[in-house]
Protein backbone atom coordinates (compact mmCIF):
# COMPACT_ATOMS: atom_id res chain seq x y z
CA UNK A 1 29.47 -52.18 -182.42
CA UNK A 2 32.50 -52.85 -180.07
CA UNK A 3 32.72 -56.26 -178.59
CA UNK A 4 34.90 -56.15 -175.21
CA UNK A 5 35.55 -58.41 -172.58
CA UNK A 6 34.33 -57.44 -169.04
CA UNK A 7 37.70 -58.10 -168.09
CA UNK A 8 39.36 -55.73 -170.41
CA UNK A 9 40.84 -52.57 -168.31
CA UNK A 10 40.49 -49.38 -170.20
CA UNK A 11 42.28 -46.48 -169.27
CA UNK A 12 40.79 -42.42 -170.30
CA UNK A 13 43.45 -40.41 -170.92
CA UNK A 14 41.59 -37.08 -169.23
CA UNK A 15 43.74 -34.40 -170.97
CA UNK A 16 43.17 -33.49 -174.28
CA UNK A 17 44.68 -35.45 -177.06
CA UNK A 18 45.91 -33.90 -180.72
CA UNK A 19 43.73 -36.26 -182.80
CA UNK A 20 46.24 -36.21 -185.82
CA UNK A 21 47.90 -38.87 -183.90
CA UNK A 22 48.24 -42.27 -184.96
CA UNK A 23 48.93 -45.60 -183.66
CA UNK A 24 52.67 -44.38 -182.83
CA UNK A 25 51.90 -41.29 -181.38
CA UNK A 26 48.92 -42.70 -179.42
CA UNK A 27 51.27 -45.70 -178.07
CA UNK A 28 53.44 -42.85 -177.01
CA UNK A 29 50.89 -41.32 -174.64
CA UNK A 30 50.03 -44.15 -173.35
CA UNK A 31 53.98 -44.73 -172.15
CA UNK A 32 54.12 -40.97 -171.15
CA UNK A 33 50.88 -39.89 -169.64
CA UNK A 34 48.77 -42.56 -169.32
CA UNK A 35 51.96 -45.00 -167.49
CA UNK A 36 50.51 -48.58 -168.89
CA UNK A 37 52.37 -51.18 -171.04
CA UNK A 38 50.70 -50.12 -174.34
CA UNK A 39 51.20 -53.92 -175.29
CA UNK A 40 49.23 -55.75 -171.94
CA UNK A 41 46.29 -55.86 -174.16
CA UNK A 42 44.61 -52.66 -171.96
CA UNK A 43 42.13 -50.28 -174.20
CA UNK A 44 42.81 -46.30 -174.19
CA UNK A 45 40.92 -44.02 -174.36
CA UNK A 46 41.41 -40.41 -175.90
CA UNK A 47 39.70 -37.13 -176.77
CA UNK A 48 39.99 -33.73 -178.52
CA UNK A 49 40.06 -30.42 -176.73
CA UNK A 50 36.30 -29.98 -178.03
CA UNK A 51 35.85 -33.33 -176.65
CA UNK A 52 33.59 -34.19 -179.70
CA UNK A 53 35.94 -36.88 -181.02
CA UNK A 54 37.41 -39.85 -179.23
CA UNK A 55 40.08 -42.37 -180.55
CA UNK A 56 40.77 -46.15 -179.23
CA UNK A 57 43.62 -47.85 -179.01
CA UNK A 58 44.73 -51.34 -177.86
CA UNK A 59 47.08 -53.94 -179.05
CA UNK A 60 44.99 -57.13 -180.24
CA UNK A 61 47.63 -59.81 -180.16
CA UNK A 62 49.52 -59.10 -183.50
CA UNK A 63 48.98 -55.63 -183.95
CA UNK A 64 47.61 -51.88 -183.09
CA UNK A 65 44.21 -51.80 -183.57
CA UNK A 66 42.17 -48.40 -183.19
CA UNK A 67 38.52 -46.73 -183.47
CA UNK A 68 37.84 -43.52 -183.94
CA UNK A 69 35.01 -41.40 -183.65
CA UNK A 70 33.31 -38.23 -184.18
CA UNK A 71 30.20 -36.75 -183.01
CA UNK A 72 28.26 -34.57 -185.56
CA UNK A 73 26.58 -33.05 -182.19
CA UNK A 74 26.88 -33.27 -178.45
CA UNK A 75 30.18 -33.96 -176.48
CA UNK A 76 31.84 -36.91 -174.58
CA UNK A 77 32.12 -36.35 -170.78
CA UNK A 78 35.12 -38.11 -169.09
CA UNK A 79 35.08 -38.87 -165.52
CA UNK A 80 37.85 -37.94 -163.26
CA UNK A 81 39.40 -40.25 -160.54
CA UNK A 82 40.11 -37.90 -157.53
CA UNK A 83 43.10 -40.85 -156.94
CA UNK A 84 44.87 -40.39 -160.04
CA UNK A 85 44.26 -36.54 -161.18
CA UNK A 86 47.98 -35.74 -160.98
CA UNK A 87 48.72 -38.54 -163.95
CA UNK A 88 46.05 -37.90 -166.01
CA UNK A 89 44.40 -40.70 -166.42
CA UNK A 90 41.34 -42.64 -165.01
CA UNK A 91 40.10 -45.92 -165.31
CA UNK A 92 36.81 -47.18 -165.95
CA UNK A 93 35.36 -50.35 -166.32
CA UNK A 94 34.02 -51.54 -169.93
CA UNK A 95 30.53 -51.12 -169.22
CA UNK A 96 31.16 -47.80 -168.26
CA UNK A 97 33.04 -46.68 -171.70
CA UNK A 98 29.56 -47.94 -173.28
CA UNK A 99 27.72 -45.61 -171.32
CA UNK A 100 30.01 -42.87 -172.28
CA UNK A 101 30.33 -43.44 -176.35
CA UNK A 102 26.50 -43.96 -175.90
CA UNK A 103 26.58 -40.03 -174.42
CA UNK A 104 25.46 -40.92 -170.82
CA UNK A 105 27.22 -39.14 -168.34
CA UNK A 106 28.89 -41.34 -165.56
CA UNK A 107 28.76 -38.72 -163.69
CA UNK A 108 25.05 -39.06 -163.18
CA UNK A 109 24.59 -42.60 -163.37
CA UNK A 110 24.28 -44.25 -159.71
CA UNK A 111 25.59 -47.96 -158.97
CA UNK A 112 24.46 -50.55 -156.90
CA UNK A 113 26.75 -51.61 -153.78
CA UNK A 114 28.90 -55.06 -155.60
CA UNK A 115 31.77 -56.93 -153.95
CA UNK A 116 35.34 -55.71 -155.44
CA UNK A 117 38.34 -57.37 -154.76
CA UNK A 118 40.98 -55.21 -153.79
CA UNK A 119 43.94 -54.48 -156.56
CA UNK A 120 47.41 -55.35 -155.73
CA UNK A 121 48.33 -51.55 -156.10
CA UNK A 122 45.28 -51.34 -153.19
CA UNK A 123 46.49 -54.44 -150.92
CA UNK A 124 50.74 -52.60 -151.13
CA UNK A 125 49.35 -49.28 -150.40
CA UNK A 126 47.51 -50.56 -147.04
CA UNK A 127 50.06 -52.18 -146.12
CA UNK A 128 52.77 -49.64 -146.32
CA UNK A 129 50.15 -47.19 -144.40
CA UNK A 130 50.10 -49.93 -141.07
């Protein structure tokens, strides 16, 4: 079992991902297509074309740490953000990538109205729009 903060941001990479890639190719992607610093601590998220296999990746203070996983039946379904299609990538929140290695899919599951603060990105992007 995977013990993440709440406050962890994890990023999907929604493309498919070569899983012979290891921690240098996967810090790669997340440079290239995913556009984080692969060293803020952030988890990733990627999956095979088949989408029956999903690797982790995040740096835990001192060095690359990574999961992977394979399904022996059944298929992960990633979400797509409608925002951020072009980059390939969405972001979810942490109880959301249990849902998803648990096989629920996000697309289905409803939530409840909560107060969000706005993002920086957010709060520039309003601004520049006035």
């Amino acid at each position: 079992m995977l013990s993440i903060s709440r406050t962890t941001r994890v990023f999907l990479a929604t493309v498919a991902t070569d899983m012979r890639k290891g921690f240098d190719g996967l810090h790669a992607l997340v440079e290239t297509v995913i556009e984080e610093d692969p060293f803020a601590g952030h988890l990733f998220v990627f999956r095979n074309q088949r989408r029956d296999r999903i690797k982790l990746l995040w740096w835990d203070r001192d060095g690359w740490a990574l999961f992977y996983k394979r399904l022996e039946r059944g298929s992960y379904e990633f979400p797509t953000d409608r925002r951020e299609q072009r980059s390939h990538r969405c972001e979810i929140r942490v109880e959301e990538l249990m849902l998803l290695l648990e096989g629920i899919d996000l697309g289905s599951v409803k939530r409840r109205p909560r107060y969000e603060r706005p993002s920086v990105t957010d709060v520039k992007t309003a601004g520049s729009s006035l």
